[in-house]
Structures are given as structure tokens and as C-alpha cells.
N, C-alpha and C. Protein backbone atom coordinates (compact mmCIF):
# COMPACT_ATOMS: atom_id res chain seq x y z
N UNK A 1 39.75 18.74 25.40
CA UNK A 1 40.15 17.36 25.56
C UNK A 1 38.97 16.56 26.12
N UNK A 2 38.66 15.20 25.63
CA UNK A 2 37.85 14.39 26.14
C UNK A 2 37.70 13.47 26.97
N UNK A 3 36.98 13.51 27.81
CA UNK A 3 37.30 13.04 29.15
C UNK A 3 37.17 11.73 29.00
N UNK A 4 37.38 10.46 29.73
CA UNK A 4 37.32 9.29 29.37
C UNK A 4 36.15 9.07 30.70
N UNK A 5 35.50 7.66 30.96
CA UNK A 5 34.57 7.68 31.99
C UNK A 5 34.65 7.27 33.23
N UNK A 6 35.88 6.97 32.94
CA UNK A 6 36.63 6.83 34.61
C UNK A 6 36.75 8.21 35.31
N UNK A 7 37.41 9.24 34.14
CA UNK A 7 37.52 10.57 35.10
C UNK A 7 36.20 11.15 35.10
N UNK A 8 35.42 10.78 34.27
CA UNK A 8 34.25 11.71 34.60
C UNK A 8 33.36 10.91 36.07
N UNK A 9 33.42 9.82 35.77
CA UNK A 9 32.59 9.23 36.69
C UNK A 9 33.52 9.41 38.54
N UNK A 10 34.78 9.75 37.98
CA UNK A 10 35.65 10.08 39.47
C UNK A 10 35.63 11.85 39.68
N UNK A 11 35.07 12.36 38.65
CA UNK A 11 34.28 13.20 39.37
C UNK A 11 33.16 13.72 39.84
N UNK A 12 32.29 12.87 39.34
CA UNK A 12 31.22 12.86 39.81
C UNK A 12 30.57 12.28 41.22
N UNK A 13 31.79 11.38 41.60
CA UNK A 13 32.03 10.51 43.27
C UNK A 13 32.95 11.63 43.82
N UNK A 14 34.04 12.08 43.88
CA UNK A 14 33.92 13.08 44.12
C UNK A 14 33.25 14.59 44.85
N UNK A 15 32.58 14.69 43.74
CA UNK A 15 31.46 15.46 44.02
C UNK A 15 30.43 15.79 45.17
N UNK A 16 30.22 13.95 45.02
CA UNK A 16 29.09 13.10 46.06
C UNK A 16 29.65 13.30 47.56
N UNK A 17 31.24 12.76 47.32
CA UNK A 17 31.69 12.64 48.98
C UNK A 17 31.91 13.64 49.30
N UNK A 18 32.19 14.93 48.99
CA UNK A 18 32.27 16.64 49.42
C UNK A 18 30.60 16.69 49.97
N UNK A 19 29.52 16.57 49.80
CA UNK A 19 28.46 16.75 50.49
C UNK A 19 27.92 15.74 51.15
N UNK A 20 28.47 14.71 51.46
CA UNK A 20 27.97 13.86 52.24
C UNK A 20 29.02 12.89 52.48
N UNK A 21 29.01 12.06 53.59
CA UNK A 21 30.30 11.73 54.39
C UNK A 21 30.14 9.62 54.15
N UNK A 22 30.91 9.73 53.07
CA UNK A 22 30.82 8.25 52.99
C UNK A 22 32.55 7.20 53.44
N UNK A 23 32.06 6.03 53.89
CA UNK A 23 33.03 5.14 53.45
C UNK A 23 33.87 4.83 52.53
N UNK A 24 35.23 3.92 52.52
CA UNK A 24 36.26 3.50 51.83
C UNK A 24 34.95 2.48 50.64
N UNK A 25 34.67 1.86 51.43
CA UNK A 25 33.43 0.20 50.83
C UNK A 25 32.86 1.62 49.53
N UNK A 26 31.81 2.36 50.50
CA UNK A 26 31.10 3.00 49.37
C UNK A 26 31.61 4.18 48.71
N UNK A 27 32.22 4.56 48.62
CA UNK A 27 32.93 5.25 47.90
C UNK A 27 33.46 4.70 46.91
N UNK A 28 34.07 3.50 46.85
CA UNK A 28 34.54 2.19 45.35
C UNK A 28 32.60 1.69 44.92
N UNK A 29 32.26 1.28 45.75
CA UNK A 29 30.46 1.09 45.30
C UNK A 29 29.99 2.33 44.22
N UNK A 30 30.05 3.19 44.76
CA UNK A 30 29.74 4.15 44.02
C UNK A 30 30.50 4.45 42.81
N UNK A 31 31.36 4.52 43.14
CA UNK A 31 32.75 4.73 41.59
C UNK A 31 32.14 3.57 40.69
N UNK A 32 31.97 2.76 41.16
CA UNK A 32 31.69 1.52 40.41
C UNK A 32 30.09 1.44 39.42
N UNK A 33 29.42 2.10 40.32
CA UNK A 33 27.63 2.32 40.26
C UNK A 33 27.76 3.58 38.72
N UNK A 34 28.14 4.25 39.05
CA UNK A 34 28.30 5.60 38.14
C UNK A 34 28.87 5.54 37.44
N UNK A 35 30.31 4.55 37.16
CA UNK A 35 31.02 4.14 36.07
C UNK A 35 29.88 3.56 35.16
N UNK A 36 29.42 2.41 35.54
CA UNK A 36 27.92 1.30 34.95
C UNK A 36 27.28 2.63 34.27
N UNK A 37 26.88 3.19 34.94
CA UNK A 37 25.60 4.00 34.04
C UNK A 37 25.91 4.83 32.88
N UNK A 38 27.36 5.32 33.21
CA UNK A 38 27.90 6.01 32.25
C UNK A 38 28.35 5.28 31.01
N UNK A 39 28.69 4.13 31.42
CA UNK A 39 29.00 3.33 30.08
C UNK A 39 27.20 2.82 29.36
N UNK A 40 26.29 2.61 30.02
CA UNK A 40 24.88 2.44 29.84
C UNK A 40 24.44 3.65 28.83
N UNK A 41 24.75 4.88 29.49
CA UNK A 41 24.33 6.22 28.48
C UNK A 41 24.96 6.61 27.63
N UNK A 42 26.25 6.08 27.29
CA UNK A 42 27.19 6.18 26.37
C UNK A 42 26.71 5.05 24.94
N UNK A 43 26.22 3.97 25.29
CA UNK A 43 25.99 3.00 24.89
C UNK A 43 24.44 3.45 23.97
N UNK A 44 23.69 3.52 24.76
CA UNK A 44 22.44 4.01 24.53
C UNK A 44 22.29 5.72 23.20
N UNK A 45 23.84 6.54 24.17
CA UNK A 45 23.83 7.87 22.53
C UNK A 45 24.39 6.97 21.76
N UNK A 46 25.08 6.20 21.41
CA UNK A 46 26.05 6.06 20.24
C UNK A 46 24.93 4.73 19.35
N UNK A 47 24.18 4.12 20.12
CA UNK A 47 23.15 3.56 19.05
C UNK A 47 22.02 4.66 18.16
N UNK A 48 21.87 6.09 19.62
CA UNK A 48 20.60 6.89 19.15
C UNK A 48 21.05 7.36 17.87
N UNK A 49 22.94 7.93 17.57
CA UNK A 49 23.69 8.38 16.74
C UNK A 49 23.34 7.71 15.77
N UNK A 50 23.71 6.65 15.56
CA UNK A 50 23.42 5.32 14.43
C UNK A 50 21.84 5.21 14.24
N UNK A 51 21.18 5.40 14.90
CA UNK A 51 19.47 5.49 14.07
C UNK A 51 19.05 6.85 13.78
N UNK A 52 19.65 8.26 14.37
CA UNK A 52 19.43 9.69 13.08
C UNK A 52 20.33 9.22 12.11
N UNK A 53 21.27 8.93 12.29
CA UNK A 53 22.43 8.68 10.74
C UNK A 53 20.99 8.10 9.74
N UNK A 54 20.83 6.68 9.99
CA UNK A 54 20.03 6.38 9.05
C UNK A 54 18.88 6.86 8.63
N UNK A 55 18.07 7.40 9.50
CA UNK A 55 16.85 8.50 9.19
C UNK A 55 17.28 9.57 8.39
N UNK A 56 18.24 10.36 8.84
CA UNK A 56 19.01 11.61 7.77
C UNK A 56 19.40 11.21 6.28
N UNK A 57 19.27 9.75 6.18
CA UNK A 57 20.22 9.07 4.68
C UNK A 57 18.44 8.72 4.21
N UNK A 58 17.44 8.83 4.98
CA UNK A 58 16.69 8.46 3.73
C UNK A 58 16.27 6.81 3.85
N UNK A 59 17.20 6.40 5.07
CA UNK A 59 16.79 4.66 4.82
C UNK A 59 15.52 4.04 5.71
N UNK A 60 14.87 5.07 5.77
CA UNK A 60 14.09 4.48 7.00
C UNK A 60 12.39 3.86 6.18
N UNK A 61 12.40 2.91 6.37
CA UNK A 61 11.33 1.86 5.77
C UNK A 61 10.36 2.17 6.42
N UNK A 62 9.43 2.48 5.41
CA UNK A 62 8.05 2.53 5.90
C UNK A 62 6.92 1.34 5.62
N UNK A 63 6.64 0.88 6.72
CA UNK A 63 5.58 -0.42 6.87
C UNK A 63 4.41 -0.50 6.55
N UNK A 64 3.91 0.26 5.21
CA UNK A 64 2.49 0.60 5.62
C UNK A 64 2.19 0.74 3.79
N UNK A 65 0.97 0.10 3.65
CA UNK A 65 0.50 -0.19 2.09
C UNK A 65 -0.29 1.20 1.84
N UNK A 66 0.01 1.73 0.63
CA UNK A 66 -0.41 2.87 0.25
C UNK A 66 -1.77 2.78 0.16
N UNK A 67 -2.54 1.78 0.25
CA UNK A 67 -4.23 1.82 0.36
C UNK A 67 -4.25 1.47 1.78
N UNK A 68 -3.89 1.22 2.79
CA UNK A 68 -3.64 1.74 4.36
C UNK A 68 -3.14 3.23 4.73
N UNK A 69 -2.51 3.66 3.90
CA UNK A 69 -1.98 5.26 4.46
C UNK A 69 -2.83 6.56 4.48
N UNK A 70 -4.01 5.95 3.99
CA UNK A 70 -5.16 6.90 3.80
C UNK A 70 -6.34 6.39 4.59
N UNK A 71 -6.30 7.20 6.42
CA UNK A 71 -6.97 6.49 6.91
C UNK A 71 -8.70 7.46 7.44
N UNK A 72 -9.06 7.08 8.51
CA UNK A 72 -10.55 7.93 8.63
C UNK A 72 -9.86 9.07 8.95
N UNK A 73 -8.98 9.70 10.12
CA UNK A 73 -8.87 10.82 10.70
C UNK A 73 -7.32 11.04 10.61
N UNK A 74 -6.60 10.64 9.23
CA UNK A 74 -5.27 10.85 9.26
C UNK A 74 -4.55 9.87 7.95
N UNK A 75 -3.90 10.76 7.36
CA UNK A 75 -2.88 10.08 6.41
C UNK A 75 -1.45 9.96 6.73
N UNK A 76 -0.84 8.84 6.37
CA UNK A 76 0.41 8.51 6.52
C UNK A 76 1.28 8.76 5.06
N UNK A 77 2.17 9.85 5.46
CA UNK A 77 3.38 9.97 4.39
C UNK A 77 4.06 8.38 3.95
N UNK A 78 4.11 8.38 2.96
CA UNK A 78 4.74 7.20 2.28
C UNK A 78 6.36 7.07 1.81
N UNK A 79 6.57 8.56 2.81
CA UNK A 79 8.13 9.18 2.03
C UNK A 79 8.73 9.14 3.19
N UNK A 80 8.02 9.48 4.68
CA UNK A 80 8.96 9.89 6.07
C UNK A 80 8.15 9.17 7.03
N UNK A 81 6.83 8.59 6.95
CA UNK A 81 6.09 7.89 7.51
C UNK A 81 5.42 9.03 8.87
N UNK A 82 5.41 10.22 8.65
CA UNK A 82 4.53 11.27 9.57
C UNK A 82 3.27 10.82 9.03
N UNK A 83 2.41 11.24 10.34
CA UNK A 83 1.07 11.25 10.04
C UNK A 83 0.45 13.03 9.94
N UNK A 84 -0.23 12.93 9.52
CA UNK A 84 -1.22 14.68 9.05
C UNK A 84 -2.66 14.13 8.81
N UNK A 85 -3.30 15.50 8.81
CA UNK A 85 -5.19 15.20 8.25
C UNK A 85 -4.41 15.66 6.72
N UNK A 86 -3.51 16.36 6.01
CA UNK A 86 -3.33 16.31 5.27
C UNK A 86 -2.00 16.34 4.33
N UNK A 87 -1.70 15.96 3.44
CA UNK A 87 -0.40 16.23 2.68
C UNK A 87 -0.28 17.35 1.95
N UNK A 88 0.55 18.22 2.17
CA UNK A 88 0.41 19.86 1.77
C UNK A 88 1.58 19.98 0.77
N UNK A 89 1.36 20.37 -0.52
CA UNK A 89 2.45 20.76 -1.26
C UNK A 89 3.41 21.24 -0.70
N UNK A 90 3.42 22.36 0.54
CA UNK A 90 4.90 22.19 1.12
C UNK A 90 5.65 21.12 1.57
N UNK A 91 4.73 20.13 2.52
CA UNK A 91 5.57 18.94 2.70
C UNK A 91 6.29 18.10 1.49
N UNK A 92 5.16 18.12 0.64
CA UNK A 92 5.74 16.85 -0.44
C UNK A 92 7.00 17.65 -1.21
N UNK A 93 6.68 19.04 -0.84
CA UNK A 93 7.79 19.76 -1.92
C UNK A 93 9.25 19.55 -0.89
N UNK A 94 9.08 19.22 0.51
CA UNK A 94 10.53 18.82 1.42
C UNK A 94 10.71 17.32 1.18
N UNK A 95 10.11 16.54 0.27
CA UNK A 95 10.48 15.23 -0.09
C UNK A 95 11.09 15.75 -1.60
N UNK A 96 11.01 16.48 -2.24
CA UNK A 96 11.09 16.66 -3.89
C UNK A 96 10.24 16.48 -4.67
N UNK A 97 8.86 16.43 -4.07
CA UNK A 97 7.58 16.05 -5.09
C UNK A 97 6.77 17.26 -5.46
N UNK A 98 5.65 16.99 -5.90
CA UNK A 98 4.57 17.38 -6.33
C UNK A 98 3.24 16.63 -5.78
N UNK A 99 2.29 17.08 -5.78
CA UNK A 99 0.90 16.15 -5.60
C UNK A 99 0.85 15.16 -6.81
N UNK A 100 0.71 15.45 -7.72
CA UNK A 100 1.22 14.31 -8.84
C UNK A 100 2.03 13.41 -9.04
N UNK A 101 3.54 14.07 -8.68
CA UNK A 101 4.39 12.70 -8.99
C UNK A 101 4.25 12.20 -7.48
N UNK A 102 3.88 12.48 -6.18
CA UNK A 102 3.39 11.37 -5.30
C UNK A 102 2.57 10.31 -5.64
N UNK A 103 1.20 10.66 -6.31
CA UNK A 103 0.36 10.27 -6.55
C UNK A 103 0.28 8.78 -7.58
N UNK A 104 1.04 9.01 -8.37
CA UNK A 104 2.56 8.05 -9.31
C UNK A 104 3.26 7.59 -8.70
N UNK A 105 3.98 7.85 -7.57
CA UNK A 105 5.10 7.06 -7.46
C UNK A 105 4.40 6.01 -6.76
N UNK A 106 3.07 6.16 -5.65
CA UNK A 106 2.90 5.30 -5.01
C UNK A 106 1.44 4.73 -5.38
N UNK A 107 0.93 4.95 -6.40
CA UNK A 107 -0.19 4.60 -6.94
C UNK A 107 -1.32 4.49 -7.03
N UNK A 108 -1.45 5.62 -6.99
CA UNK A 108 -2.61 6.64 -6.05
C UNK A 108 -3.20 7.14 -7.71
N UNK A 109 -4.37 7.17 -7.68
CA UNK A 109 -5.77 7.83 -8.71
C UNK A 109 -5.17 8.94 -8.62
N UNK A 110 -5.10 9.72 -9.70
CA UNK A 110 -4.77 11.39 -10.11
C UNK A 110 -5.73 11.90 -9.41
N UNK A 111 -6.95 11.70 -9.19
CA UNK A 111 -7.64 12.32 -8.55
C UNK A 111 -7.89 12.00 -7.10
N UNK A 112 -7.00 11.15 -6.56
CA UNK A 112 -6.84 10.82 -5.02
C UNK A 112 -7.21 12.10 -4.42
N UNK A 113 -7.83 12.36 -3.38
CA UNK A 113 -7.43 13.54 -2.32
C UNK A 113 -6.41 12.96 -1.27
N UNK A 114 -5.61 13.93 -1.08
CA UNK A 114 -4.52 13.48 -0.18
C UNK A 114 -4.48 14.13 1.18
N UNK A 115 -5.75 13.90 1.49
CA UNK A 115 -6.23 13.83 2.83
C UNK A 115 -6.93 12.77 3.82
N UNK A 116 -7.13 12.84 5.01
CA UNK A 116 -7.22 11.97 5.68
C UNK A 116 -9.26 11.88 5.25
N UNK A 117 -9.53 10.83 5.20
CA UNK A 117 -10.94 10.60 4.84
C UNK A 117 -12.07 11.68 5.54
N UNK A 118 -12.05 11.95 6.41
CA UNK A 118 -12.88 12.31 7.27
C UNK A 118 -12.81 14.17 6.98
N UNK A 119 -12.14 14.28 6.73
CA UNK A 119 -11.79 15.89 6.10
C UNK A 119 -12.34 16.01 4.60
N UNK A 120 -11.91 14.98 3.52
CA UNK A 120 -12.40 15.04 2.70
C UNK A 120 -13.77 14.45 2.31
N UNK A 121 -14.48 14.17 3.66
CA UNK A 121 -15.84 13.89 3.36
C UNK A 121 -17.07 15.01 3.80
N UNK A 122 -16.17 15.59 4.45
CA UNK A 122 -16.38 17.15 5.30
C UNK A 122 -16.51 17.95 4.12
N UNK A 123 -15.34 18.11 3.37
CA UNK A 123 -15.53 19.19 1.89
C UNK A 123 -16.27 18.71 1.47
N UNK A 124 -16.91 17.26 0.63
CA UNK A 124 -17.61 17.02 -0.04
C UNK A 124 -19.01 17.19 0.27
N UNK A 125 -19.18 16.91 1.66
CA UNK A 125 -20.49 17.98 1.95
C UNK A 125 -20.71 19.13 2.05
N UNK A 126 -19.56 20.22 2.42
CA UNK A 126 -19.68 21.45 2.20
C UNK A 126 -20.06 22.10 0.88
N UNK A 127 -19.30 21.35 0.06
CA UNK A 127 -19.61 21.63 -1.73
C UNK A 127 -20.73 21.33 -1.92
N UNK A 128 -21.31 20.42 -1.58
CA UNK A 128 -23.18 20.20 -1.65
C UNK A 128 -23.84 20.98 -1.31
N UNK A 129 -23.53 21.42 -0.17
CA UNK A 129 -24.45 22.31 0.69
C UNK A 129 -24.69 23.38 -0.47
N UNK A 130 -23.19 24.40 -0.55
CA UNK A 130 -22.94 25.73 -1.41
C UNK A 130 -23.77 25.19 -2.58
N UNK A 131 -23.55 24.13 -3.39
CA UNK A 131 -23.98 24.14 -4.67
C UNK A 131 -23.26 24.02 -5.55
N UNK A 132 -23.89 24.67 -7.38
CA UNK A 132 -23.07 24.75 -8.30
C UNK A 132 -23.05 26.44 -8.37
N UNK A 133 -22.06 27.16 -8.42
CA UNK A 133 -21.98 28.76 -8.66
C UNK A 133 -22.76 28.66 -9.80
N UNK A 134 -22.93 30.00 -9.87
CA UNK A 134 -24.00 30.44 -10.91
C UNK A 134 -22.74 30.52 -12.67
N UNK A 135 -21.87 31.15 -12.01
CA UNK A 135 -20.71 31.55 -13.08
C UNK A 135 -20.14 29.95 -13.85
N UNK A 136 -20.34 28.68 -12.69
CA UNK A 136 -20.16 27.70 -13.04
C UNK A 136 -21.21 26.83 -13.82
N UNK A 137 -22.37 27.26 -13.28
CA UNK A 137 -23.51 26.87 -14.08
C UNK A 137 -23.11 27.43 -15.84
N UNK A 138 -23.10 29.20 -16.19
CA UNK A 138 -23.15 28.96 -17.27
C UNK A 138 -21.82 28.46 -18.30
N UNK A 139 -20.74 28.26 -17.46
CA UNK A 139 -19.65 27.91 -18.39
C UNK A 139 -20.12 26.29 -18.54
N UNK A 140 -20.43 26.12 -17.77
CA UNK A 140 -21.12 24.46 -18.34
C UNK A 140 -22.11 24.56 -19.34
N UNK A 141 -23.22 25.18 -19.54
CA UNK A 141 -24.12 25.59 -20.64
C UNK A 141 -23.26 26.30 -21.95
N UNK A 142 -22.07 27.30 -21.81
CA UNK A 142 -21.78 27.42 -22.96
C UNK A 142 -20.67 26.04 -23.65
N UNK A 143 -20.36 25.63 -22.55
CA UNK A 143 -19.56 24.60 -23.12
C UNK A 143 -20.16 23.46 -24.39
N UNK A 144 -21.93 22.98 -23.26
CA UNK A 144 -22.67 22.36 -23.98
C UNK A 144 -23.34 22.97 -25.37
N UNK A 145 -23.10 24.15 -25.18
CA UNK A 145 -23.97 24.79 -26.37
C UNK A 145 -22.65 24.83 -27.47
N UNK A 146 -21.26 25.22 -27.42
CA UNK A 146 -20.33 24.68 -28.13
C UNK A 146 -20.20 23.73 -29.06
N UNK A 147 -20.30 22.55 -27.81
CA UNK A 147 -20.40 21.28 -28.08
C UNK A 147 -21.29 21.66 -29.18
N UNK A 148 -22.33 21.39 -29.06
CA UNK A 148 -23.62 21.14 -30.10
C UNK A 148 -23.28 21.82 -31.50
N UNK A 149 -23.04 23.02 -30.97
CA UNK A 149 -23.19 23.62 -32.73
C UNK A 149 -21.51 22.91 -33.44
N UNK A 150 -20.67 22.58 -32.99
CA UNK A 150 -19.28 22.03 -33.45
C UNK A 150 -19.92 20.12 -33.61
N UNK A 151 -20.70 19.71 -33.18
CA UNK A 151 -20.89 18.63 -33.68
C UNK A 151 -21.62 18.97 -34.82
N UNK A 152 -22.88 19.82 -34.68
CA UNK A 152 -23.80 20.08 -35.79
C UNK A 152 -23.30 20.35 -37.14
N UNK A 153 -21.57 21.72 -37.07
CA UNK A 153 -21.17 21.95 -38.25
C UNK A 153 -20.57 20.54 -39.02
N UNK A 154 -19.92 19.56 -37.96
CA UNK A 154 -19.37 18.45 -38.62
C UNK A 154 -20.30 17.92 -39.19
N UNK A 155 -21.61 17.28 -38.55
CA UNK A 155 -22.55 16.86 -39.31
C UNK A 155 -22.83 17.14 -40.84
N UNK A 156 -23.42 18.90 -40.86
CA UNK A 156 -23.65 19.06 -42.34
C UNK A 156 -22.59 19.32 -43.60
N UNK A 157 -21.36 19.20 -42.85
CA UNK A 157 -20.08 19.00 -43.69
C UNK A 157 -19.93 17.16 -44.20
N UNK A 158 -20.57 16.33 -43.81
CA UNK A 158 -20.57 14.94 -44.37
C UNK A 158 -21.27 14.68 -45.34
């Protein structure tokens, strides 16, 4: 059964006057003081209730322009409004996405990195440093050498 805040707050005065020896005056002061707060914290859960409700439904508006959400040392989700250094296919996969259809929905270059700038300027020097692999070097040479002889056969077929 649920207590209403008169009895809770009359036991909680109660409580008070068993360890310490008060007046008729303060003893209603107090009933009165502790009633207030309880209706204050009652007041205060039942709005907190009403703002997860709407966070749990999905309605919570995010303030922030998708060429702002990509900042030096941190990106902003465009789906839950968290910040990260990066957006990880697990997260986007707890919205229902992909790196792609994010990248679409909010209009982002296919080739966006969906990291916070400063990370992805970090890889892009690391990849400099390493280089081109050697294995990558020649699939680029046979590609070009492909190329060539498949243009060449078209050629002497005209």
C-alpha cells in the first residue's frame, strides 16, 4: 500500500522527536517543513519521469547542424546527441543504422570519416608515415597494366 505524504512525512517527525526532545510549536514546524520537501521531491520525480518517457520514445531533439557535429576532439551523434572521438558500427547499429545509411540520412560525403577531426588527422599521418604496401603498390601496377592492354585491344578493334 502507498503511503500518502502526510503519513510519510508524520513519520519521519516522528522519528526526529524519539531522538531529540522538541516542542508542541516545533514539532507542527517541522511536520510542516518535511511535508514542503516531500511534495518538492515528489514534484521534481514525476517531471524527471516525464523527461525519460520522452527520451525512451525517441523525441529528444537534437540542436546541432550536421557540419557542427564533427568537431576537433569529438563528434556528436545526430540520433541521441552523445558525444565520442568516434561513431562505431556498434553504436549506429543501437540506432538501426549502418555507417552508410547515417551518412545519408544526415548528409554526410560517403566518404566522411565518422570521427572526431583530430583522430582522423592522426590516421592520416600515420598512413603517410607507413606508406604504400608493397602488395598495394603492385595491384595498382597490374590494374594499370590491365587498363592499358583492354584499352589497346579496343583500339585495334576500331
Amino acid at each position: 500500500m502507498v503511503k500518502s505524504l502526510v503519513e510519510m512525512a508524520a513519520e519521519i517527525v516522528k522519528a526526529q522527536c524519539t531522538s531529540t526532545s522538541m516542542s508542541v510549536d516545533d514539532v507542527g514546524a517541522s511536520l510542516q517543513n518535511t511535508f514542503n520537501v516531500l511534495q518538492t521531491l515528489q514534484a521534481n520525480e514525476t517531471a524527471a519521469e516525464g523527461t525519460a518517457e520522452g527520451d525512451l520514445q525517441g523525441k529528444k531533439e537534437i540542436q546541432i547542424t550536421p557540419e557542427k557535429s564533427i568537431q576537433k576532439n569529438q563528434i556528436i551523434c545526430l540520433e541521441c546527441g552523445e558525444s565520442f572521438k568516434m561513431l562505431s558500427p556498434k553504436h549506429l547499429r543501437d540506432h538501426g543504422l549502418t555507417g552508410r545509411e547515417y551518412r545519408k540520412k544526415h548528409g554526410f560525403s560517403l566518404r566522411q570519416p565518422l570521427c572526431a577531426k583530430s583522430l582522423s588527422e592522426r590516421r592520416k599521418k600515420a598512413g603517410k608515415e607507413r606508406g604504400v604496401p608493397e602488395n598495394l603498390l603492385k595491384a595498382i601496377a597490374a590494374r594499370k597494366k590491365k587498363g592499358k592492354t583492354a584499352k589497346s585491344i579496343a583500339k585495334k578493334s576500331k
